[in-house]
C-alpha atoms as a PDB file:
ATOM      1  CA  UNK A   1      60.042  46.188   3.754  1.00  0.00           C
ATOM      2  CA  UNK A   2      60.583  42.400   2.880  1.00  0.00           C
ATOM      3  CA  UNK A   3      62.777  40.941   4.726  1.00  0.00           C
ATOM      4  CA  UNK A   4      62.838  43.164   7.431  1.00  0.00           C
ATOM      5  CA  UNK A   5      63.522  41.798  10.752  1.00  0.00           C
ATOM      6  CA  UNK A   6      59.789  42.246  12.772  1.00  0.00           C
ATOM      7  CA  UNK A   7      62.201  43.416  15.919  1.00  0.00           C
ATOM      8  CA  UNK A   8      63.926  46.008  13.784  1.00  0.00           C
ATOM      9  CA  UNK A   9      60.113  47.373  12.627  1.00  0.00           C
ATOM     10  CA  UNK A  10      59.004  47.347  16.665  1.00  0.00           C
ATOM     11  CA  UNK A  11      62.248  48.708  17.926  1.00  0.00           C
ATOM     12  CA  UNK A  12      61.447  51.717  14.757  1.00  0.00           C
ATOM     13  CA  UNK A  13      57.950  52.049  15.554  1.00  0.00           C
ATOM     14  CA  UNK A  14      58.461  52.087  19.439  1.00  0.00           C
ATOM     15  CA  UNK A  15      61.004  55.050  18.512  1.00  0.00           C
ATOM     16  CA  UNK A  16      58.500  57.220  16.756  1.00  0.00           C
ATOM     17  CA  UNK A  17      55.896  56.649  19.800  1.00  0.00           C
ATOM     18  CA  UNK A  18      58.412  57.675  21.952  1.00  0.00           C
ATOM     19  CA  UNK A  19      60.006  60.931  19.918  1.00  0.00           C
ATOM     20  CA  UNK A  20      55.914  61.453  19.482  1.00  0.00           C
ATOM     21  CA  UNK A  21      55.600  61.154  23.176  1.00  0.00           C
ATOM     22  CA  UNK A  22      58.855  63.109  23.641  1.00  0.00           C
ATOM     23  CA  UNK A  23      57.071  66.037  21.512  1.00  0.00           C
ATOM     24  CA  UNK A  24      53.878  66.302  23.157  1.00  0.00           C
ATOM     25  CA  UNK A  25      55.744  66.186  26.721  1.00  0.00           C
ATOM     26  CA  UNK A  26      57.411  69.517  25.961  1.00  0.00           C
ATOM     27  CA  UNK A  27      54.552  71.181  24.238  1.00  0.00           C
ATOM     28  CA  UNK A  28      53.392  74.445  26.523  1.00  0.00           C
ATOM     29  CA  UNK A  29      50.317  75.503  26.861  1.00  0.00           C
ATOM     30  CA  UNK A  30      49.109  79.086  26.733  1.00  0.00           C
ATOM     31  CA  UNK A  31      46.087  80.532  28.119  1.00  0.00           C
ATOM     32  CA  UNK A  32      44.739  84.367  27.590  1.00  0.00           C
ATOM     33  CA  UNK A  33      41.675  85.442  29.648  1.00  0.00           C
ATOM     34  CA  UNK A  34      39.085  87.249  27.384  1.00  0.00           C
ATOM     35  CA  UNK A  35      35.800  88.394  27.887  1.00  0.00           C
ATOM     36  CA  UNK A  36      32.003  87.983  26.592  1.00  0.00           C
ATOM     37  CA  UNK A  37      32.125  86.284  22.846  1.00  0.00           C
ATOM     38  CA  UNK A  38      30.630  89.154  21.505  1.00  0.00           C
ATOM     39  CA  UNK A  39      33.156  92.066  22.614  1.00  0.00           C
ATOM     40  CA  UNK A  40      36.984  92.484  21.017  1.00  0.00           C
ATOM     41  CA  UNK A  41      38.860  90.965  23.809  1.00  0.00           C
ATOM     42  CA  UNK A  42      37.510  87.180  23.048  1.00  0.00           C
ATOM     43  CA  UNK A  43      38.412  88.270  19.252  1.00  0.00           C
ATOM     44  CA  UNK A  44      41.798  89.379  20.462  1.00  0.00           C
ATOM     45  CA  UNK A  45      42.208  86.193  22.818  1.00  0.00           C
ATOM     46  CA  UNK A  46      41.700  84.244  20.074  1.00  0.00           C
ATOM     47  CA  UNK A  47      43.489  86.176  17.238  1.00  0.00           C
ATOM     48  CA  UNK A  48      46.385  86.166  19.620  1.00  0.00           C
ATOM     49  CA  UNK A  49      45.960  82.236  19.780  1.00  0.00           C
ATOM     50  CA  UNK A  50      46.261  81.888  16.190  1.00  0.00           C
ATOM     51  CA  UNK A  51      49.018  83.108  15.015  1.00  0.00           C
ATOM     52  CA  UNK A  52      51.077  82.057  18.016  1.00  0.00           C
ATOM     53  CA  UNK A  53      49.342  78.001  17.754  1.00  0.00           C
ATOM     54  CA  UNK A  54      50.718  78.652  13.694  1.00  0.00           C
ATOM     55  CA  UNK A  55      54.492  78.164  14.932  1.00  0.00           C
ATOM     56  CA  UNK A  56      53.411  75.504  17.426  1.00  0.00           C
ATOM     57  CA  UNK A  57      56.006  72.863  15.359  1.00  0.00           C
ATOM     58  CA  UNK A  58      59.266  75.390  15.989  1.00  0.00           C
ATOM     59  CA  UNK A  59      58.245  76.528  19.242  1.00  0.00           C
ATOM     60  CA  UNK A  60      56.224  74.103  20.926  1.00  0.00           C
ATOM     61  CA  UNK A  61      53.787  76.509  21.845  1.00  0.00           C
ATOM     62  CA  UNK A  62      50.146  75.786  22.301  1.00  0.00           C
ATOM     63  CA  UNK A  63      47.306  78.374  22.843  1.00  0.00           C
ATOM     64  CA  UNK A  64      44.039  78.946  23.742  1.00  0.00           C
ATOM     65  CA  UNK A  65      41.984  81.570  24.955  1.00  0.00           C
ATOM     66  CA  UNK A  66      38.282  81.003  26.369  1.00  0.00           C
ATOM     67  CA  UNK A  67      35.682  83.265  27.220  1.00  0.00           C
ATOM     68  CA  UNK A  68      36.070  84.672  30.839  1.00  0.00           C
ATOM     69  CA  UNK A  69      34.383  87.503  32.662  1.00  0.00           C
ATOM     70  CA  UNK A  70      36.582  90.483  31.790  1.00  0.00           C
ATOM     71  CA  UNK A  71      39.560  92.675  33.063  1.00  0.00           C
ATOM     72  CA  UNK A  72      39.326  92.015  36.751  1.00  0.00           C
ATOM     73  CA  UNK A  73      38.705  88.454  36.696  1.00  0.00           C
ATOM     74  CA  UNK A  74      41.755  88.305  33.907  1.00  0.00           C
ATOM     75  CA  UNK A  75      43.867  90.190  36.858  1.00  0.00           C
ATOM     76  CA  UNK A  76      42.953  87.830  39.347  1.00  0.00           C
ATOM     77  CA  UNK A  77      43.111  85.064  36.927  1.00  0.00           C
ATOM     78  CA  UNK A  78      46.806  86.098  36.166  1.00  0.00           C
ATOM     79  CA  UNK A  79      47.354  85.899  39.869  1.00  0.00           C
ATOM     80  CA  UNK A  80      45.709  82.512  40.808  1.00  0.00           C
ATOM     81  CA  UNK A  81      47.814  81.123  37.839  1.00  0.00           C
ATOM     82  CA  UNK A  82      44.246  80.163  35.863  1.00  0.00           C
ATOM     83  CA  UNK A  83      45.777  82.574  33.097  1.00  0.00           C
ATOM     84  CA  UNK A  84      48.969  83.075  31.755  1.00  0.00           C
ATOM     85  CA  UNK A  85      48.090  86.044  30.049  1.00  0.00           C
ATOM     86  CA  UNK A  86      45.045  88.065  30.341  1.00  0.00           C
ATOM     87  CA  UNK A  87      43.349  91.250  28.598  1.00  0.00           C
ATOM     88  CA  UNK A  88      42.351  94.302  30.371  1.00  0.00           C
ATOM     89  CA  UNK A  89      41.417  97.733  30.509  1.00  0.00           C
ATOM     90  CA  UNK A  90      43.956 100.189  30.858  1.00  0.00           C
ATOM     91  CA  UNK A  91      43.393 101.267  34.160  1.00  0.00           C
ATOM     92  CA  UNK A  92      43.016  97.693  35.759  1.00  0.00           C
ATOM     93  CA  UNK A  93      46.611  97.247  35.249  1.00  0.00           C
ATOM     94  CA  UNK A  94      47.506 100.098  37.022  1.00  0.00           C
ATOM     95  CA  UNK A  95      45.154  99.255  39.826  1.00  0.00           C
ATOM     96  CA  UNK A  96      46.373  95.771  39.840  1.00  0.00           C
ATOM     97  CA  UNK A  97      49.951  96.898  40.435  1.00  0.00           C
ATOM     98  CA  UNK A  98      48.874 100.264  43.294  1.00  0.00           C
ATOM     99  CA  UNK A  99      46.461  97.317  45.252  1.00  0.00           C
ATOM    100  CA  UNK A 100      43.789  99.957  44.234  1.00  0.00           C
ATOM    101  CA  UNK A 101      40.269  98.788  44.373  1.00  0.00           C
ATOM    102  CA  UNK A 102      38.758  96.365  42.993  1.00  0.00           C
ATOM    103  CA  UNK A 103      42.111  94.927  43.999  1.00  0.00           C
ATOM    104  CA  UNK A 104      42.929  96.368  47.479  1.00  0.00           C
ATOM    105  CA  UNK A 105      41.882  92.856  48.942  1.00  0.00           C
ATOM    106  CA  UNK A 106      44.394  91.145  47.405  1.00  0.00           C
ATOM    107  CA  UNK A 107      46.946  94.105  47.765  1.00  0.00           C
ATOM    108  CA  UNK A 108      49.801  95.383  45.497  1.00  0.00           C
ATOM    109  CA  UNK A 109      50.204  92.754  42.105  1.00  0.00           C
ATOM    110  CA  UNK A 110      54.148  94.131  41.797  1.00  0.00           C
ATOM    111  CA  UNK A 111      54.617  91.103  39.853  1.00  0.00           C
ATOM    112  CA  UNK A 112      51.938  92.578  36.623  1.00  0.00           C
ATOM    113  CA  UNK A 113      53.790  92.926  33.948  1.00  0.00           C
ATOM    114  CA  UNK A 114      52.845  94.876  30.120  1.00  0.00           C
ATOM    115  CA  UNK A 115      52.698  93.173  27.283  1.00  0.00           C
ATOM    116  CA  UNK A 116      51.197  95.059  24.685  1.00  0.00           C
ATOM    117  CA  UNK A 117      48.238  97.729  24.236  1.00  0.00           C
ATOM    118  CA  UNK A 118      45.738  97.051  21.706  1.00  0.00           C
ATOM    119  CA  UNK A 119      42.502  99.139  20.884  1.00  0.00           C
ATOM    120  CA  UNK A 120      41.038 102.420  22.503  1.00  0.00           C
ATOM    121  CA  UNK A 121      37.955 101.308  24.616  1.00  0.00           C
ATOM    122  CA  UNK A 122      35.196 103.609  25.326  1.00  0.00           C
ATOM    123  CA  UNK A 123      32.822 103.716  28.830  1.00  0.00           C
ATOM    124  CA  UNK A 124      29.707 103.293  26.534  1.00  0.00           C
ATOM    125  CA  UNK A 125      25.878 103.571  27.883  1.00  0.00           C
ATOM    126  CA  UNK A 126      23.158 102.919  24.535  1.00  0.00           C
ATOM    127  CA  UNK A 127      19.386 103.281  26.582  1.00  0.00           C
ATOM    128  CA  UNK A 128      16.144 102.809  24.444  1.00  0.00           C
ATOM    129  CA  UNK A 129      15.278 105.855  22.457  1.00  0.00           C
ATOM    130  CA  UNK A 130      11.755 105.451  24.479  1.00  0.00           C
ATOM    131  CA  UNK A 131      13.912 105.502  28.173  1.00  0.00           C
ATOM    132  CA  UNK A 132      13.785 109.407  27.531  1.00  0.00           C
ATOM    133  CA  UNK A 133      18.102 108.731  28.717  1.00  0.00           C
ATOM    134  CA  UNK A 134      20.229 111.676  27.656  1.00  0.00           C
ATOM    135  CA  UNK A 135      22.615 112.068  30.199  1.00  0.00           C
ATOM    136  CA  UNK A 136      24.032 109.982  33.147  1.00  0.00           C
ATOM    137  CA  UNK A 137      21.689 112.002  35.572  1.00  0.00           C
ATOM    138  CA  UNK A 138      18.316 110.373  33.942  1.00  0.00           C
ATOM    139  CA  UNK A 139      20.188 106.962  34.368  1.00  0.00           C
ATOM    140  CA  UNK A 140      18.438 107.688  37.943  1.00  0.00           C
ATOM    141  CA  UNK A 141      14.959 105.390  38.545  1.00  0.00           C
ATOM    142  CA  UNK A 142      15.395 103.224  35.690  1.00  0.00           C
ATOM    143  CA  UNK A 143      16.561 100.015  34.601  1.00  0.00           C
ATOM    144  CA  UNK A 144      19.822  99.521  34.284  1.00  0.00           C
ATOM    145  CA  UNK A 145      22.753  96.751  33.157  1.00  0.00           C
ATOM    146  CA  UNK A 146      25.471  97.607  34.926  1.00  0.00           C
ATOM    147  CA  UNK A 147      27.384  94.239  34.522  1.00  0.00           C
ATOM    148  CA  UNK A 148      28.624  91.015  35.838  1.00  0.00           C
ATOM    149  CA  UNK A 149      31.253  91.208  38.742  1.00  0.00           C
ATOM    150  CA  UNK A 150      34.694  91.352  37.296  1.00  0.00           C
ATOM    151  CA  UNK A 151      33.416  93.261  34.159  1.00  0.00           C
ATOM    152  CA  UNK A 152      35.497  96.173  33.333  1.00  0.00           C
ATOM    153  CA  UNK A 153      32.033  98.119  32.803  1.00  0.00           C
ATOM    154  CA  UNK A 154      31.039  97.194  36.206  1.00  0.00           C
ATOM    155  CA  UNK A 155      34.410  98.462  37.973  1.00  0.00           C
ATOM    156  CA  UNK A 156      34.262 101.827  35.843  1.00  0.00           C
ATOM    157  CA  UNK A 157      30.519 102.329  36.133  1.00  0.00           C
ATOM    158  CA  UNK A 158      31.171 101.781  40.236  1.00  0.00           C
ATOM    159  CA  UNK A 159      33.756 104.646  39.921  1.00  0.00           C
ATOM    160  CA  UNK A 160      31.564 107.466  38.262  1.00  0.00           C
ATOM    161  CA  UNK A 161      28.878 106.535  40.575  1.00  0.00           C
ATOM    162  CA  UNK A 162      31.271 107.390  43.945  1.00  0.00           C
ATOM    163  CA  UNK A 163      31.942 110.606  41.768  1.00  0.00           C
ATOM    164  CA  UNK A 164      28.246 111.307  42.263  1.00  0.00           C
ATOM    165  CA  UNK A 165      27.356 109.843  45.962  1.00  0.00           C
ATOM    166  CA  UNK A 166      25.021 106.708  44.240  1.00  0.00           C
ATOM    167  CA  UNK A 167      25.074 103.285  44.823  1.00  0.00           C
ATOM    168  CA  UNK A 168      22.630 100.498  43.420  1.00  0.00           C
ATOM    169  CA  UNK A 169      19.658 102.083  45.267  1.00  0.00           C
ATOM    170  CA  UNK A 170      19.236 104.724  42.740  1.00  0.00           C
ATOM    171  CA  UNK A 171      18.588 102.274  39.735  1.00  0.00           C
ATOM    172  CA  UNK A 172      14.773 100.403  39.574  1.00  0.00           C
ATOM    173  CA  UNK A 173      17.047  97.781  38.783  1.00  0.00           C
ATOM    174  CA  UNK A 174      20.551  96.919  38.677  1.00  0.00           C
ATOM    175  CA  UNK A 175      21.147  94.254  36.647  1.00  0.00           C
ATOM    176  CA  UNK A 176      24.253  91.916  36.133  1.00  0.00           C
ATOM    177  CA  UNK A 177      23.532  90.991  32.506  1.00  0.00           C
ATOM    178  CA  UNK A 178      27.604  89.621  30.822  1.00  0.00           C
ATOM    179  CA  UNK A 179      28.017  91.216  27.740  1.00  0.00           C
ATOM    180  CA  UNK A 180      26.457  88.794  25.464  1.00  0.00           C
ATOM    181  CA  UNK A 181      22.995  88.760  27.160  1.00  0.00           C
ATOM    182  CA  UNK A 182      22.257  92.695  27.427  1.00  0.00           C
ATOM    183  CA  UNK A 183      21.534  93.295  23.546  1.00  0.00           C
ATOM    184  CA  UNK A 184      18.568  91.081  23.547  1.00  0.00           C
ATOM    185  CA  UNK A 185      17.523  92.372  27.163  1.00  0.00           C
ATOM    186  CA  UNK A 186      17.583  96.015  26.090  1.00  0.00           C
ATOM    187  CA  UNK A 187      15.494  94.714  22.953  1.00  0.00           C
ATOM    188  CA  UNK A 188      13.065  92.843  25.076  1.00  0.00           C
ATOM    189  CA  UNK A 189      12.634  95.861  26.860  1.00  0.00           C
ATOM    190  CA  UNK A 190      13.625  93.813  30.577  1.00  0.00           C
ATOM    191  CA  UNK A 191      16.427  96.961  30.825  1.00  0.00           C
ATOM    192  CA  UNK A 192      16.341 100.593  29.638  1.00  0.00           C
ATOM    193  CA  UNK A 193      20.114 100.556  29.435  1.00  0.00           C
ATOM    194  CA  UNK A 194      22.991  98.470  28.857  1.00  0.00           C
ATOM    195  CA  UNK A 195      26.924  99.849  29.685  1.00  0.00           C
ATOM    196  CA  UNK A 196      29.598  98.145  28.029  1.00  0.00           C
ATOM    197  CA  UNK A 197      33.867  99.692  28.520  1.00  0.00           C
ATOM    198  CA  UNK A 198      34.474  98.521  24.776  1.00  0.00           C
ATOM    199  CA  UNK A 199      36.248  99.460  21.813  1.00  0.00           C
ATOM    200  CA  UNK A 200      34.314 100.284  18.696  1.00  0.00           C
ATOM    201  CA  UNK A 201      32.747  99.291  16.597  1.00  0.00           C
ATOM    202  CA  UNK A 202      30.969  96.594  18.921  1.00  0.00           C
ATOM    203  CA  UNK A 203      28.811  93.411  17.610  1.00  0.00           C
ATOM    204  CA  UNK A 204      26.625  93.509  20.485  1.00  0.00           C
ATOM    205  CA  UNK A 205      25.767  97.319  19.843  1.00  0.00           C
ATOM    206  CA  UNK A 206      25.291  96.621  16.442  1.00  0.00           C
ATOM    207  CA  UNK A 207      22.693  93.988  17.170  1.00  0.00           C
ATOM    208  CA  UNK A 208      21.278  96.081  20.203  1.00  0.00           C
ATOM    209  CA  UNK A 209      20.851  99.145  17.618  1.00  0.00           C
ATOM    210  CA  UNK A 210      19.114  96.961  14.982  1.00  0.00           C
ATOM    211  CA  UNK A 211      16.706  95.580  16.964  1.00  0.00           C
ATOM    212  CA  UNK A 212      15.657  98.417  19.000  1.00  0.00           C
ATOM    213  CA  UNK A 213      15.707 101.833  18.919  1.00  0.00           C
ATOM    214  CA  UNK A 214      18.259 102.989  21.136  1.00  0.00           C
ATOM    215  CA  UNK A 215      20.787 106.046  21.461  1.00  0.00           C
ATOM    216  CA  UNK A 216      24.460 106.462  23.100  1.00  0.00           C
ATOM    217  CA  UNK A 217      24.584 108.138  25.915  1.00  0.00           C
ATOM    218  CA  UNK A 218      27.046 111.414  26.719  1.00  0.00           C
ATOM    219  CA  UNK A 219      28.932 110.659  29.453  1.00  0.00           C
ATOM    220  CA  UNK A 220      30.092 114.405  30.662  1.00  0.00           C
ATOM    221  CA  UNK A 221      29.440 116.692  33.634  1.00  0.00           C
ATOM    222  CA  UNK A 222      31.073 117.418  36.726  1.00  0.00           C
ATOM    223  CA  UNK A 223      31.326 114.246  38.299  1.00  0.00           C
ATOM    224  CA  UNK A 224      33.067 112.912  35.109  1.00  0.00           C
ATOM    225  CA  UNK A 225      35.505 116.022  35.308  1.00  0.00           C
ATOM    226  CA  UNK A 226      36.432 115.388  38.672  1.00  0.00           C
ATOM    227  CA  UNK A 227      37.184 111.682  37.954  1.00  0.00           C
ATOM    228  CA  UNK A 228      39.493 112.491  35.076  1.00  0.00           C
ATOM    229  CA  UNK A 229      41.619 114.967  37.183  1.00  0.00           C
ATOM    230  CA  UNK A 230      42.315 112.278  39.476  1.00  0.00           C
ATOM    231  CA  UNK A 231      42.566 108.879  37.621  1.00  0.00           C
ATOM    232  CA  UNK A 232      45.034 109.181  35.363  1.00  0.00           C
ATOM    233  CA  UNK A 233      44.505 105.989  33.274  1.00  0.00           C
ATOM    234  CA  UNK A 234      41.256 108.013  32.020  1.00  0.00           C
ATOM    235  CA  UNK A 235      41.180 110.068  29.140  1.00  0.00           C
ATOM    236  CA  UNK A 236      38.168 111.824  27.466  1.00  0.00           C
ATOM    237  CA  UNK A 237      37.163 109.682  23.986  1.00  0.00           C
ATOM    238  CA  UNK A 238      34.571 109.612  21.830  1.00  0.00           C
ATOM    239  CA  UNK A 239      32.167 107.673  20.038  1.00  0.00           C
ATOM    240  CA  UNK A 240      32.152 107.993  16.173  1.00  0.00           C
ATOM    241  CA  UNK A 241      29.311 108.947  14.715  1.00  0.00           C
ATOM    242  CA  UNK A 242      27.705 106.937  11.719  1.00  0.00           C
ATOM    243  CA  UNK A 243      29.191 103.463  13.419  1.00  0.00           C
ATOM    244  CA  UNK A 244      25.454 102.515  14.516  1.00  0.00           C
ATOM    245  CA  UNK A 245      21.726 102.941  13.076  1.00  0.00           C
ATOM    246  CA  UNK A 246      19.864 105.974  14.463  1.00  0.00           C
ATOM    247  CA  UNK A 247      23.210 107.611  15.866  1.00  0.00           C
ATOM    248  CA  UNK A 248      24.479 109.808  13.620  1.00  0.00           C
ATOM    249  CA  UNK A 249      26.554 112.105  15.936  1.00  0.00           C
ATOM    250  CA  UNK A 250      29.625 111.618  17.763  1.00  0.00           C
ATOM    251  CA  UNK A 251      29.258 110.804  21.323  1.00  0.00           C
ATOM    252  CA  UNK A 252      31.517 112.345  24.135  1.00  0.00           C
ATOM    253  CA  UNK A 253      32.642 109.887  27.155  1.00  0.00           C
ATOM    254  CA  UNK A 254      35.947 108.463  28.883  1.00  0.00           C
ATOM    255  CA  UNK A 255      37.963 106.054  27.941  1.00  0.00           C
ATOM    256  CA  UNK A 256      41.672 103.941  28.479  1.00  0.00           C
ATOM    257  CA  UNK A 257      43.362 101.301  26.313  1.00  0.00           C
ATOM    258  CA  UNK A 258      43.111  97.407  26.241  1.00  0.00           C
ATOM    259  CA  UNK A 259      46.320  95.814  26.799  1.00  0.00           C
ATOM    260  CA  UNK A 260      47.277  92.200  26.969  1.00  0.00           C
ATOM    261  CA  UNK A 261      49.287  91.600  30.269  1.00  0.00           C
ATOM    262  CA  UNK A 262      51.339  89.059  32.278  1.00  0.00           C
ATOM    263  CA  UNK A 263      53.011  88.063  35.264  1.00  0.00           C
ATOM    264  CA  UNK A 264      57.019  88.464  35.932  1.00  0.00           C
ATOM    265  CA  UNK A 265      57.028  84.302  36.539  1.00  0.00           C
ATOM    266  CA  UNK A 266      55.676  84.038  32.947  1.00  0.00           C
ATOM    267  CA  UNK A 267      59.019  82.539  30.718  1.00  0.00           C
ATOM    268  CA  UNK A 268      60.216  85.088  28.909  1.00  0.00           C
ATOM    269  CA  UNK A 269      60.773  82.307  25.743  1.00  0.00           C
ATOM    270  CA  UNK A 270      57.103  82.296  25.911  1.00  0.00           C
ATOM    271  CA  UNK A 271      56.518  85.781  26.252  1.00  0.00           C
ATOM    272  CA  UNK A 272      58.874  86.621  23.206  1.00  0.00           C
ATOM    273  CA  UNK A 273      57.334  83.684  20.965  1.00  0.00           C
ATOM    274  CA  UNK A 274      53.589  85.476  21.444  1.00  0.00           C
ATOM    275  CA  UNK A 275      54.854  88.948  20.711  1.00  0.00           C
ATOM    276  CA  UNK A 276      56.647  87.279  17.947  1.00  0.00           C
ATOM    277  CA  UNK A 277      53.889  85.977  16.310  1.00  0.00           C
ATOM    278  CA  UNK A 278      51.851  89.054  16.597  1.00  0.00           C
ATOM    279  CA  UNK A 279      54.439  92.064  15.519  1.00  0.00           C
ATOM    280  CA  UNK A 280      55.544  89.669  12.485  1.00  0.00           C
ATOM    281  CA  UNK A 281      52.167  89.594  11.257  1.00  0.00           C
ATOM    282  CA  UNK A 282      50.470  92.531  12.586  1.00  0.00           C
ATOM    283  CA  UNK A 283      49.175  94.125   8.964  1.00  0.00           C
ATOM    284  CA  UNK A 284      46.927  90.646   9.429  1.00  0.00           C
ATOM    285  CA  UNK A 285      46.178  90.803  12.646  1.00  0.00           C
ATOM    286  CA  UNK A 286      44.542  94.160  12.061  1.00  0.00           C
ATOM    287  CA  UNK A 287      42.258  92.696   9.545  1.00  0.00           C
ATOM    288  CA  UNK A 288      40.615  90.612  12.108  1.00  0.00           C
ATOM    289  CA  UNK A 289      38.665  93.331  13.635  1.00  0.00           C
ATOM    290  CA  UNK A 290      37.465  96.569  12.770  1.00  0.00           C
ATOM    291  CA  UNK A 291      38.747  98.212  16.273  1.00  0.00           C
ATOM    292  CA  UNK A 292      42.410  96.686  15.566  1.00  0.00           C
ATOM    293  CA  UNK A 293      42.502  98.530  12.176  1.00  0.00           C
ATOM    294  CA  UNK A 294      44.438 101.712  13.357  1.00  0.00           C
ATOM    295  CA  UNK A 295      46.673  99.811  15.384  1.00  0.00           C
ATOM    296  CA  UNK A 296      50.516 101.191  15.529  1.00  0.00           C
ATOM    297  CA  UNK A 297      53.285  99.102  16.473  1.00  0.00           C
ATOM    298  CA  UNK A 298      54.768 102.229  17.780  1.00  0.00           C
ATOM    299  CA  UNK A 299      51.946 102.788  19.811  1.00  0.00           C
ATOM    300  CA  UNK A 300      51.177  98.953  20.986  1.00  0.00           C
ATOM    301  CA  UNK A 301      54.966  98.888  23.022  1.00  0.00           C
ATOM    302  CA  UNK A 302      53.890 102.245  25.072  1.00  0.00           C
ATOM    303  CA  UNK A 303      50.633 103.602  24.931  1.00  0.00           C
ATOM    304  CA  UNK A 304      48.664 102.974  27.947  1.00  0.00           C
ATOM    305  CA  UNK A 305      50.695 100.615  29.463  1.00  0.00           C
ATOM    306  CA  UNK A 306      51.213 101.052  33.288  1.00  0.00           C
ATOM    307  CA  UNK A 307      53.107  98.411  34.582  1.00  0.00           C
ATOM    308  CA  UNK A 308      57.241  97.730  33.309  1.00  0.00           C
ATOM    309  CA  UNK A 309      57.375  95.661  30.210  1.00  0.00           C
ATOM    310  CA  UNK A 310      57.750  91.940  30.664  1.00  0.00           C
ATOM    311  CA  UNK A 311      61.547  91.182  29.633  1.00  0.00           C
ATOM    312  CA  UNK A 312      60.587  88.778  26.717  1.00  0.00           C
ATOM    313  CA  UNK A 313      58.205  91.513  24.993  1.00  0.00           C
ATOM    314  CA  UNK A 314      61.646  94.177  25.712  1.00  0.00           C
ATOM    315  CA  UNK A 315      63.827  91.544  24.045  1.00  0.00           C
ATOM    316  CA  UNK A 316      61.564  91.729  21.011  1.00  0.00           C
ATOM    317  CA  UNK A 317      60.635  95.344  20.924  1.00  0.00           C
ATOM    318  CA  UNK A 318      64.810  95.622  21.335  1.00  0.00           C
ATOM    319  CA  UNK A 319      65.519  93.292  18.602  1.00  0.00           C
ATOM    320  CA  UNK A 320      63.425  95.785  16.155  1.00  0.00           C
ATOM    321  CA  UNK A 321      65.280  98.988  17.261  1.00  0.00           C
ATOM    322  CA  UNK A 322      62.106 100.072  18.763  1.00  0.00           C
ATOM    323  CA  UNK A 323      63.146 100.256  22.484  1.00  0.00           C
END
């Protein structure tokens, strides 16, 4: 640059600042609410996050999705405007949107919007072999995990036990264990069970069933029955069999869907860039986790959604002849 004026090289270098400047002023940022970092929604969160933060330079989009303490604190979290998106069981959308408990505080969320579904989850209980725990009625007297506050085991564990007149009284202990802590508290033998609403199969089961010896529980009987004939984000599921050491059978419980949701305020640009970025590369999304692995776009845009699609997802789902 010899003989270059030094107020021509400012004025150029004061332009790139600025365009720089200019750049990072319009850059959004994106936040998903998880769960514990050993279940599928912080794997989701962040899987999500990737492939959206990949067409940060055309969109402007930047993403991030921390650890948080599950479906109803993602609702709320959606609400307060902490989260922009948030992951959930299938029936905590629905409550969200009826003002059904654990939302009837708060009241009606008519504002909730669908995304997309993701994996089946699975009300799972896995008790120490030694707990002499083969049904939800020898639950009863022992020593129990039944989750942190805002968990999505919690809230679904709390609705079988109405179904059967118990409350916290009928554990030795209740515990509030998050996700990540009840493996090694089950293997230290400080709980006899752990529950966990989760799809499969599950790190913190794996480690849980390695350490200790420890079965899944059936989760059947009449109070189960009656609970399925009247919420109708429930569905009975199962458990494979084979997916963890010393359980060989397939195991019988309830179950919904996890699906990524929003609020109506969220930009619909925004919306349509993170559906974008997962439906154009969804053969490797499903490689990021074993529970994504029989996931159908066909399915995603429908299945166990129960609140209206947000309009930017629509646009996209539109754009592919699928809606």
């Amino acid at each position: 640059m010899k003989g270059t004026p030094l107020a021509w090289v400012l004025s150029a270098a004061l332009a790139a600042t600025t365009l720089g400047g200019a750049v990072q002023a319009n850059e959004k940022f994106v936040t998903i609410g998880t769960g514990g970092q050993t279940g599928v929604y912080y794997v989701a969160g962040q899987s999500i996050c990737r492939f959206l933060n990949r067409g940060n330079s055309e969109h402007g989009l930047r993403c991030n999705a921390p650890a948080s303490g599950g479906g109803v604190a993602n609702v709320n979290g959606i609400r307060s405007g902490e989260f922009n998106f948030g992951i959930m069981q299938s029936d905590h959308q629905y409550k969200a949107m009826q003002g059904l408990a654990p939302f009837a505080a708060e009241g009606a969320m008519e504002d909730i919007r669908a995304v997309f579904s993701l994996q089946s989850e699975v009300f799972t209980v896995l008790a120490r072999r030694d707990a002499h725990i083969h049904g939800l009625d020898d639950l009863k007297g022992k020593r129990v995990n039944i989750g942190n506050p805002g968990s999505g085991q919690r809230d679904t564990l709390e609705e079988i036990m109405r179904e059967k007149g118990w409350d916290k009284s009928v554990f030795a202990l209740a515990a509030e264990l998050k996700p990540a802590e009840q493996a090694s508290a089950l293997g230290d033998n400080n709980i006899d069970a752990m529950t966990y609403f989760v799809g499969h199969p599950n790190g913190a089961i794996q480690e849980a069933t390695t350490t200790v010896d420890a079965v899944l529980v059936p989760i059947t009987g009449e109070a189960v029955e009656q609970l399925l004939a009247k919420a109708p984000y429930f569905s009975k599921a199962e458990i494979a069999g084979g997916l963890y050491k010393g359980n060989g059978q397939p195991t019988a419980s309830i179950g919904g869907k996890a699906v990524l949701s929003t609020s109506a305020k969220t930009d619909a640009e925004v919306v349509y860039q993170l559906v974008k970025s997962v439906f154009d590369n969804l053969e490797r999304f499903k490689r990021l986790h074993p529970a994504f692995a029989e996931l159908k776009a066909e399915d995603m845009i429908k299945v166990g959604l129960s609140a209206p699609l947000h309009e930017g997802a629509a646009r996209y789902y539109r754009e592919r002849g699928w809606l």
